[in-house]
Protein backbone atom coordinates (compact mmCIF):
# COMPACT_ATOMS: atom_id res chain seq x y z
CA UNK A 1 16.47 38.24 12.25
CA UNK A 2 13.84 35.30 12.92
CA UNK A 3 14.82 32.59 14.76
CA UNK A 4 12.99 30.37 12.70
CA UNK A 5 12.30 31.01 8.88
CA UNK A 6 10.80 28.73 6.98
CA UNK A 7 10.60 30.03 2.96
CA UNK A 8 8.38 28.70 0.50
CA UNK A 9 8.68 25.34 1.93
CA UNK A 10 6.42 22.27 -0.41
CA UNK A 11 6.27 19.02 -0.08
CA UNK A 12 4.74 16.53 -2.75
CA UNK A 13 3.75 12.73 -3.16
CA UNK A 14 3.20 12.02 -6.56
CA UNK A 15 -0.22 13.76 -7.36
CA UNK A 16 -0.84 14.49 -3.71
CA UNK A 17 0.68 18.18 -2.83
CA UNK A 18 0.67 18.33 1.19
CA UNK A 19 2.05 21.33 1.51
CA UNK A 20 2.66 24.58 -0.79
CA UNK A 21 4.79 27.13 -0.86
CA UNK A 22 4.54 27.53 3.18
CA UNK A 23 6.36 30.69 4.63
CA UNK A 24 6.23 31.91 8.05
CA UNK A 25 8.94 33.06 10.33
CA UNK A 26 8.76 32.46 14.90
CA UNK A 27 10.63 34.80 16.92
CA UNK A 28 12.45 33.33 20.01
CA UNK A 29 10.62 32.26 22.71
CA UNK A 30 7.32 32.45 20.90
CA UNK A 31 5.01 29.49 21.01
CA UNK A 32 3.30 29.11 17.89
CA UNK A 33 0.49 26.59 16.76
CA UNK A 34 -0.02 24.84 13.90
CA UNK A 35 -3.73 24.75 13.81
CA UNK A 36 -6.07 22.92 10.93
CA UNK A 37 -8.03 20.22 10.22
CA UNK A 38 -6.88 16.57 9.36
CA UNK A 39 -4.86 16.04 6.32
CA UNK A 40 -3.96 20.13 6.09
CA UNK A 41 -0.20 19.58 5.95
CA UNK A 42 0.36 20.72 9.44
CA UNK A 43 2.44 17.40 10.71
CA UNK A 44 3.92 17.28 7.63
CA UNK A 45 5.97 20.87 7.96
CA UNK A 46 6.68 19.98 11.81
CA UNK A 47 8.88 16.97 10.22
CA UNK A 48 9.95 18.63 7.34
CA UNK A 49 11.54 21.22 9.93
CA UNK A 50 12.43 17.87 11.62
CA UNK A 51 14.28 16.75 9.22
CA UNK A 52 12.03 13.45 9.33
CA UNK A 53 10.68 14.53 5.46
CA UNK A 54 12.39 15.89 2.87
CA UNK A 55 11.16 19.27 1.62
CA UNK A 56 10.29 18.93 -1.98
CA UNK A 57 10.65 22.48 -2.28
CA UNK A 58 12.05 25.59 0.11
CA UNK A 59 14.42 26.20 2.99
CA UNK A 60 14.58 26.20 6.93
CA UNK A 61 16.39 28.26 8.76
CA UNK A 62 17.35 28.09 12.21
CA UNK A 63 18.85 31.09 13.70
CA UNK A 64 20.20 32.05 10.80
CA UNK A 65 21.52 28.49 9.55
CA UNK A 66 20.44 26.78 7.12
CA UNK A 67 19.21 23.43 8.00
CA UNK A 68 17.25 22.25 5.01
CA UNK A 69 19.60 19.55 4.25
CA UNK A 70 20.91 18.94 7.99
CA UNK A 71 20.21 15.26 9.20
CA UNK A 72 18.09 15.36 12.55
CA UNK A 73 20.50 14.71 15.09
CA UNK A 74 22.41 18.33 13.54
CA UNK A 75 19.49 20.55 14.08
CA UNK A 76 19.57 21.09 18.22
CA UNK A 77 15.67 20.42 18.22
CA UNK A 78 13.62 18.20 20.59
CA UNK A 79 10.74 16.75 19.84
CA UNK A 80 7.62 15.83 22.01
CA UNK A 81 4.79 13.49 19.88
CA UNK A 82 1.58 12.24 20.49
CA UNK A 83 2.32 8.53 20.83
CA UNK A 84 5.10 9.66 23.90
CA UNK A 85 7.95 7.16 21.83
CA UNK A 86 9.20 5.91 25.27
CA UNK A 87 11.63 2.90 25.26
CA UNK A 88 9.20 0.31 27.53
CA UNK A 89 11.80 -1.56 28.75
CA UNK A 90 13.80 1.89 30.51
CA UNK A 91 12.71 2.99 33.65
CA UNK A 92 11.84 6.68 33.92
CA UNK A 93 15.08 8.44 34.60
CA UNK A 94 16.81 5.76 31.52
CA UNK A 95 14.41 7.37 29.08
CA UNK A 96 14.97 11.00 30.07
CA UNK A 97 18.60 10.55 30.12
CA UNK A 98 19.06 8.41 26.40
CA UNK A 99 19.36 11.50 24.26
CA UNK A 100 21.92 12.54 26.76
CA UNK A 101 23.68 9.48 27.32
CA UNK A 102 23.77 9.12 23.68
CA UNK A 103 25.66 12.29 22.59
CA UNK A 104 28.00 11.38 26.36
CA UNK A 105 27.23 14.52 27.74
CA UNK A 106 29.44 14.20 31.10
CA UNK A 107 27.73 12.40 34.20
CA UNK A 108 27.66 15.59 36.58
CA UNK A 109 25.66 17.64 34.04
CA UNK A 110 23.42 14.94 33.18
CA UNK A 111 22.72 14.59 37.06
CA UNK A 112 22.13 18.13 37.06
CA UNK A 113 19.84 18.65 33.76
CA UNK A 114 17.94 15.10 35.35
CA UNK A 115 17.46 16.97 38.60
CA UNK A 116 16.36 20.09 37.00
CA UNK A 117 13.88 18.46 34.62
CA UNK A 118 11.98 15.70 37.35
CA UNK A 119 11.48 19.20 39.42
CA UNK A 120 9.42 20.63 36.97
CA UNK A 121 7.86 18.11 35.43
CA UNK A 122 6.73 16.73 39.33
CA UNK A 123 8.26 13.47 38.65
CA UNK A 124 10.78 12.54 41.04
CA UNK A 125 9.21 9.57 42.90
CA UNK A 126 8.58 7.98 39.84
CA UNK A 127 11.75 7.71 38.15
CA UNK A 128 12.40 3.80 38.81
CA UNK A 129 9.01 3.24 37.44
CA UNK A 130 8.81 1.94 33.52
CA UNK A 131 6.56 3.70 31.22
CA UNK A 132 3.85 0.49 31.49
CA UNK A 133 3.12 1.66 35.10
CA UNK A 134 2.62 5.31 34.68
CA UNK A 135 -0.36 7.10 33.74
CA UNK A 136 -0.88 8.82 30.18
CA UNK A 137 -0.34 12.00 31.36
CA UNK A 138 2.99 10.84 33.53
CA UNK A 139 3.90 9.32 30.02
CA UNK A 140 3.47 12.43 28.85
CA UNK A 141 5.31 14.26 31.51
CA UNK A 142 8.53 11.92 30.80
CA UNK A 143 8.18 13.11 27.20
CA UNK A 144 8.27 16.60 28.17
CA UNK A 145 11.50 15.80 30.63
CA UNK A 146 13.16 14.35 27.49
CA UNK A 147 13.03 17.81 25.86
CA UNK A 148 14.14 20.04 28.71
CA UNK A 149 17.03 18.30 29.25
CA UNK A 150 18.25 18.24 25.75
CA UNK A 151 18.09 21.95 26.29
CA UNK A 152 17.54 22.39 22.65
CA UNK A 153 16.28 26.11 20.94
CA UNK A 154 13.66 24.84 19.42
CA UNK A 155 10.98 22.22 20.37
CA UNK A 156 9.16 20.33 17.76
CA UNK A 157 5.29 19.18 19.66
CA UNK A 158 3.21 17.00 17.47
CA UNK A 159 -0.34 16.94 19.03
CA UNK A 160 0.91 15.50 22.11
CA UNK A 161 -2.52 16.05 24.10
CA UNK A 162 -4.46 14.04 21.73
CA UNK A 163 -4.32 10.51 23.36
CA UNK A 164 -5.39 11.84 27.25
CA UNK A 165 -8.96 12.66 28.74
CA UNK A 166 -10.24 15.81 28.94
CA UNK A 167 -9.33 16.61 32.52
CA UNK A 168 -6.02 15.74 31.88
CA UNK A 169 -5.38 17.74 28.60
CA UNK A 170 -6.80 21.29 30.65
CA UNK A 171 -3.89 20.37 33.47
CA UNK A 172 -1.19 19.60 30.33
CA UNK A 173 -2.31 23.01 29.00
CA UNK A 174 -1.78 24.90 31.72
CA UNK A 175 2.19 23.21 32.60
CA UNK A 176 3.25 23.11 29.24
CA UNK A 177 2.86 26.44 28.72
CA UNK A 178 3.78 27.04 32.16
CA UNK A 179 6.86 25.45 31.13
CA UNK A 180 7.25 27.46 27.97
CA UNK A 181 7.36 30.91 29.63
CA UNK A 182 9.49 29.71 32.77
CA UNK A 183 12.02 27.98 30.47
CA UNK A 184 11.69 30.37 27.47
CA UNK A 185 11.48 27.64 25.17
CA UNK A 186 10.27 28.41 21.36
CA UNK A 187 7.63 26.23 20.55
CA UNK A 188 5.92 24.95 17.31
CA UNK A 189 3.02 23.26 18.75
CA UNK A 190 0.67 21.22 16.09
CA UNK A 191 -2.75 20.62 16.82
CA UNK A 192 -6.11 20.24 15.50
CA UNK A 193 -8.00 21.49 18.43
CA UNK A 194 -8.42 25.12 18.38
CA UNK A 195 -8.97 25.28 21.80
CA UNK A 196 -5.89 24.36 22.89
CA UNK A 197 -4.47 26.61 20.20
CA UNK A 198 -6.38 29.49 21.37
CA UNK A 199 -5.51 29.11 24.96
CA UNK A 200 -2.09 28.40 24.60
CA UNK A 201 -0.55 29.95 21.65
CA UNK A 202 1.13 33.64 21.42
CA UNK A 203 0.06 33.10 17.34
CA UNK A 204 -1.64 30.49 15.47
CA UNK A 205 -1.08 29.82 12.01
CA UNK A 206 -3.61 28.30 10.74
CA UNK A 207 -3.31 25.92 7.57
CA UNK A 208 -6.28 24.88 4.84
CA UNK A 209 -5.08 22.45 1.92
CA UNK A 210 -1.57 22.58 2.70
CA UNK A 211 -1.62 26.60 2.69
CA UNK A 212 -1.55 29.24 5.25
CA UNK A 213 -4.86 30.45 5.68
CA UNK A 214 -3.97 33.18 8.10
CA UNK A 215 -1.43 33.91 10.80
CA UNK A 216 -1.60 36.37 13.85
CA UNK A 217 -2.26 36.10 17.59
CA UNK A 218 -5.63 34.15 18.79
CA UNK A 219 -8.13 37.19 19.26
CA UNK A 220 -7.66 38.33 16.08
CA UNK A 221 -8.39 34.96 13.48
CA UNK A 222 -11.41 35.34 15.90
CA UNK A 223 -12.30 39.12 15.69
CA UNK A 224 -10.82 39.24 12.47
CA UNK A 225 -11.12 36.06 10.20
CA UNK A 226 -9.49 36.64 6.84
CA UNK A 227 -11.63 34.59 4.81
CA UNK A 228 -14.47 31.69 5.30
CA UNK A 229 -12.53 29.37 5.98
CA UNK A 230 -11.05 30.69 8.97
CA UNK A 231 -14.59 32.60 10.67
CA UNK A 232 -16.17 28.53 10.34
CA UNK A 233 -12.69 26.95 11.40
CA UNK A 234 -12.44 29.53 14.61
CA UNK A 235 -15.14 29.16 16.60
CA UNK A 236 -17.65 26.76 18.88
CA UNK A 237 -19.95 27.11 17.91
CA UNK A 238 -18.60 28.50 14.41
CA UNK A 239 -19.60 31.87 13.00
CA UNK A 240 -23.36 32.14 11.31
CA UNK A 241 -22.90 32.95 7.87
CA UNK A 242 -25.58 34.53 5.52
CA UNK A 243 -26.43 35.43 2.95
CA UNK A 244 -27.38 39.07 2.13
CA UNK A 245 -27.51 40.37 -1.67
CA UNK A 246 -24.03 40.16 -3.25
CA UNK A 247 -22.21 39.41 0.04
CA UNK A 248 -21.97 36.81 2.50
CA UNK A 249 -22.12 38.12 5.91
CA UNK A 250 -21.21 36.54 9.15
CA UNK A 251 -22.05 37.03 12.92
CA UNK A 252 -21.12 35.07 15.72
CA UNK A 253 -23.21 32.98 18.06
CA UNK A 254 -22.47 35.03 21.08
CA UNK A 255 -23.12 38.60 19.16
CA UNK A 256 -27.12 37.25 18.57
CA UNK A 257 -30.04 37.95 21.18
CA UNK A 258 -33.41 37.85 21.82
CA UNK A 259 -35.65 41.39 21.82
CA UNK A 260 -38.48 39.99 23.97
CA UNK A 261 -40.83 41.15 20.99
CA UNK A 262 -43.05 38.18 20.86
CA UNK A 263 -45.62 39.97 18.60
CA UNK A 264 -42.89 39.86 15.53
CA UNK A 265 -41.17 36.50 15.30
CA UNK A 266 -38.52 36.22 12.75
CA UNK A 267 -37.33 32.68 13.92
CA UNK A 268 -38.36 28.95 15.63
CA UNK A 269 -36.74 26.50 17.72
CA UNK A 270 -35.01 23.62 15.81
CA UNK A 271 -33.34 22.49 18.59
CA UNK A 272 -31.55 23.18 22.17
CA UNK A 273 -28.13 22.19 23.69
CA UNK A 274 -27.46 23.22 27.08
CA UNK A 275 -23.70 23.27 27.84
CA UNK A 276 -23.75 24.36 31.43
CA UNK A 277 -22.89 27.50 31.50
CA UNK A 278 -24.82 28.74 28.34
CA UNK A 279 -27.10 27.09 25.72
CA UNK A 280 -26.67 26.94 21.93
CA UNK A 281 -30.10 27.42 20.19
CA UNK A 282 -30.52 25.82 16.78
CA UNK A 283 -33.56 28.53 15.15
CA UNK A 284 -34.89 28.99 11.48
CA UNK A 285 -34.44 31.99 10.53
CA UNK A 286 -36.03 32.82 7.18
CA UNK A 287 -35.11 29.67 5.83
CA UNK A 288 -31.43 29.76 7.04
CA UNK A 289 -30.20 27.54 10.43
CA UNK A 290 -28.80 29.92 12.99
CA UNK A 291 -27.06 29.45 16.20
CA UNK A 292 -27.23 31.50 19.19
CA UNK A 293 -25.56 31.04 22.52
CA UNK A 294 -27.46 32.18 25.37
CA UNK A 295 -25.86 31.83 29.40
CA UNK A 296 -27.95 30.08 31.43
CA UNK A 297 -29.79 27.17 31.46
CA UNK A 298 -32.67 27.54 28.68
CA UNK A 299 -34.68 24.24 27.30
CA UNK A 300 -37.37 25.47 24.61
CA UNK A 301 -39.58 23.42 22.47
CA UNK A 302 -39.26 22.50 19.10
CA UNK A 303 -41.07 25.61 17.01
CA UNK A 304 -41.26 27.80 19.74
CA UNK A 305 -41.24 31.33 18.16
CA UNK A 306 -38.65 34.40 18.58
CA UNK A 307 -37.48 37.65 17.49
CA UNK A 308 -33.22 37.62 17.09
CA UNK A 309 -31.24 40.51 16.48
CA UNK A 310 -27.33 41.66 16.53
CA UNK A 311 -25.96 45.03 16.32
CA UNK A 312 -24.64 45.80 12.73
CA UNK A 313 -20.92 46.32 13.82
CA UNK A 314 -20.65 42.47 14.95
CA UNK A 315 -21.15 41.90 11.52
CA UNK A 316 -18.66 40.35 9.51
CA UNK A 317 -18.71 40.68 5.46
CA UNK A 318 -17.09 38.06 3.01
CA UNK A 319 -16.97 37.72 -1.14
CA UNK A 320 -19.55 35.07 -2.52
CA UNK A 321 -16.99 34.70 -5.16
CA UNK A 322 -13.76 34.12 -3.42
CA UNK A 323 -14.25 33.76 0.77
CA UNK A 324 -12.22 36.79 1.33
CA UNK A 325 -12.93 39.00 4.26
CA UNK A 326 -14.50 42.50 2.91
CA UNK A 327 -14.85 45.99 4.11
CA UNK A 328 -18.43 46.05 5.18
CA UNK A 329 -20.30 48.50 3.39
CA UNK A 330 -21.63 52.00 5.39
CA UNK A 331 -24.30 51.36 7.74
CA UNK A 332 -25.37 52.97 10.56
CA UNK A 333 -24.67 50.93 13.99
CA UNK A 334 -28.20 50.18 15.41
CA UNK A 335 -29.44 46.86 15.29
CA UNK A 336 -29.97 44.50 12.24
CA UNK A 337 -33.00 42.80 13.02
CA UNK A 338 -34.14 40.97 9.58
């Protein structure tokens, strides 16, 4: 049995249908993602499971109880969001302790869980501090301390990385999920950045129009998207798609290279970015814009020619007609070099 099933859950605002017939089930002490782009429904389930929105349609269950119709405080979640929701006028240890103080969980084990939680979380000299003196990602650290002490099974995290730098979100990466696997927490983690879905998630399940596009663990939405959608959504830079008779077919940036056959060009420069550690180049390729990723450092002018190629079985092959992911037709493996 799953610990958390959620059946053919839809919610719906007058012409507006956010979410449709939604089913997925997490196993415990999975951490899943909610990944898609802006206005795809994903918040919109996390409070639905919440029990901040009323499903217009479906069930939640939560190991093995039904808690569609449960008010919020009767569903032994936490939750962790994006704007932190501290009380400003509490001091550290005041906020981590309301939830508990509020349902009078005895002194000693609130000492204890406290204790516990600061450890973790590396926030002990800061607990007389108020939340207008602490740093975003301290803020964010409280937030976290909040849900470990409520020692709920299931924790509810609304893109809570969103509002700190980039520095700061690679070190939150790396301790929440830290966190996860020390703790065994189950986590339903909603985000629109599929990096941090790829590098923290056990399984994304990624959502397009308030549907699942496709589900299953990181490597294989990227080896293996199931439709369009998913190959362009998956990606940076996102999967080169072509077309090629009655078939669109798709290869990633990574999978392209350069023969060294100058004599036979089959593309030109558009343009360069240089990352660092590689360099996306922008060519035209028979009339189509490509992008290839190349390590290194390498800056070449606009219309400077080359010959690109990939090896047939990086190929991936999709329906003109309906974006689904196809069996690609037999071909031998050598190199496609069009």
């Amino acid at each position: 049995m799953s610990f958390l099933s959620v059946k053919g859950l839809s919610k719906q605002w007058a012409d507006t249908q956010a979410v449709s017939d939604l089913s997925f089930d997490v196993d415990e002490g999975e951490f899943i993602a909610l990944l898609g782009p802006s206005g795809c429904g994903k918040s919109t389930t996390l409070k639905m499971i919440a029990g901040l929105d009323t499903p217009s349609a479906g069930r939640i269950l939560l190991n093995g109880q039904d808690i569609t119709d449960r008010a919020p405080g009767q569903r032994r979640l936490s939750m962790v969001f994006q704007s932190y929701a501290l009380f400003p006028h509490l001091s550290v240890k005041e906020n981590i302790l309301f939830g508990l103080k509020a349902r009078k969980v005895a002194a000693n084990e609130q000492k204890q869980r406290l204790d516990r939680a600061v450890e973790l979380v590396n926030l002990g000299d800061q607990l007389h501090k108020k939340p207008s003196q602490l740093s975003g990602g301290q803020c964010q650290r409280v937030a976290l301390a909040r849900a470990i002490v409520s020692q709920a099974p299931l924790c509810l995290m609304d893109e809570p990385l969103s509002n700190l730098d980039a520095k700061l979100r690679n070190e939150m990466r790396s301790e929440i999920r830290a966190l996860q696997k020390q703790l065994g927490l189950t986590v339903l983690y909603v985000t629109h950045d599929q990096i941090e879905a790829m590098s923290m998630a056990d399984r994304i399940l990624l959502l397009n129009d308030g549907k699942l596009e496709q589900s299953g663990a990181p490597e294989a939405l990227y080896n293996q998207p199931a439709s369009l959608f998913v190959a362009r959504f998956i990606g940076h830079p996102p999967m080169n798609i072509l077309e090629k008779g009655d078939r669109l077919v798709g290869i990633r940036p990574e999978h392209i290279r350069l023969t060294g056959h100058s004599q036979s060009p089959n593309a030109t420069v558009m343009h360069c970015d240089y990352q660092g550690s590689d360099t996306q180049i922008c060519v035209d390729h028979q009339g189509a814009s490509i992008t290839l990723s190349l390590q290194g450092h390498h800056l070449l002018p606009q219309g400077h020619p080359l010959d690109i190629t990939w090896d047939r079985q990086h190929e991936h092959h999709f329906s003109t007609q309906t974006g689904l992911r196809q069996t690609a037709p037999s071909q031998p493996k050598e190199s496609s070099h069009v």
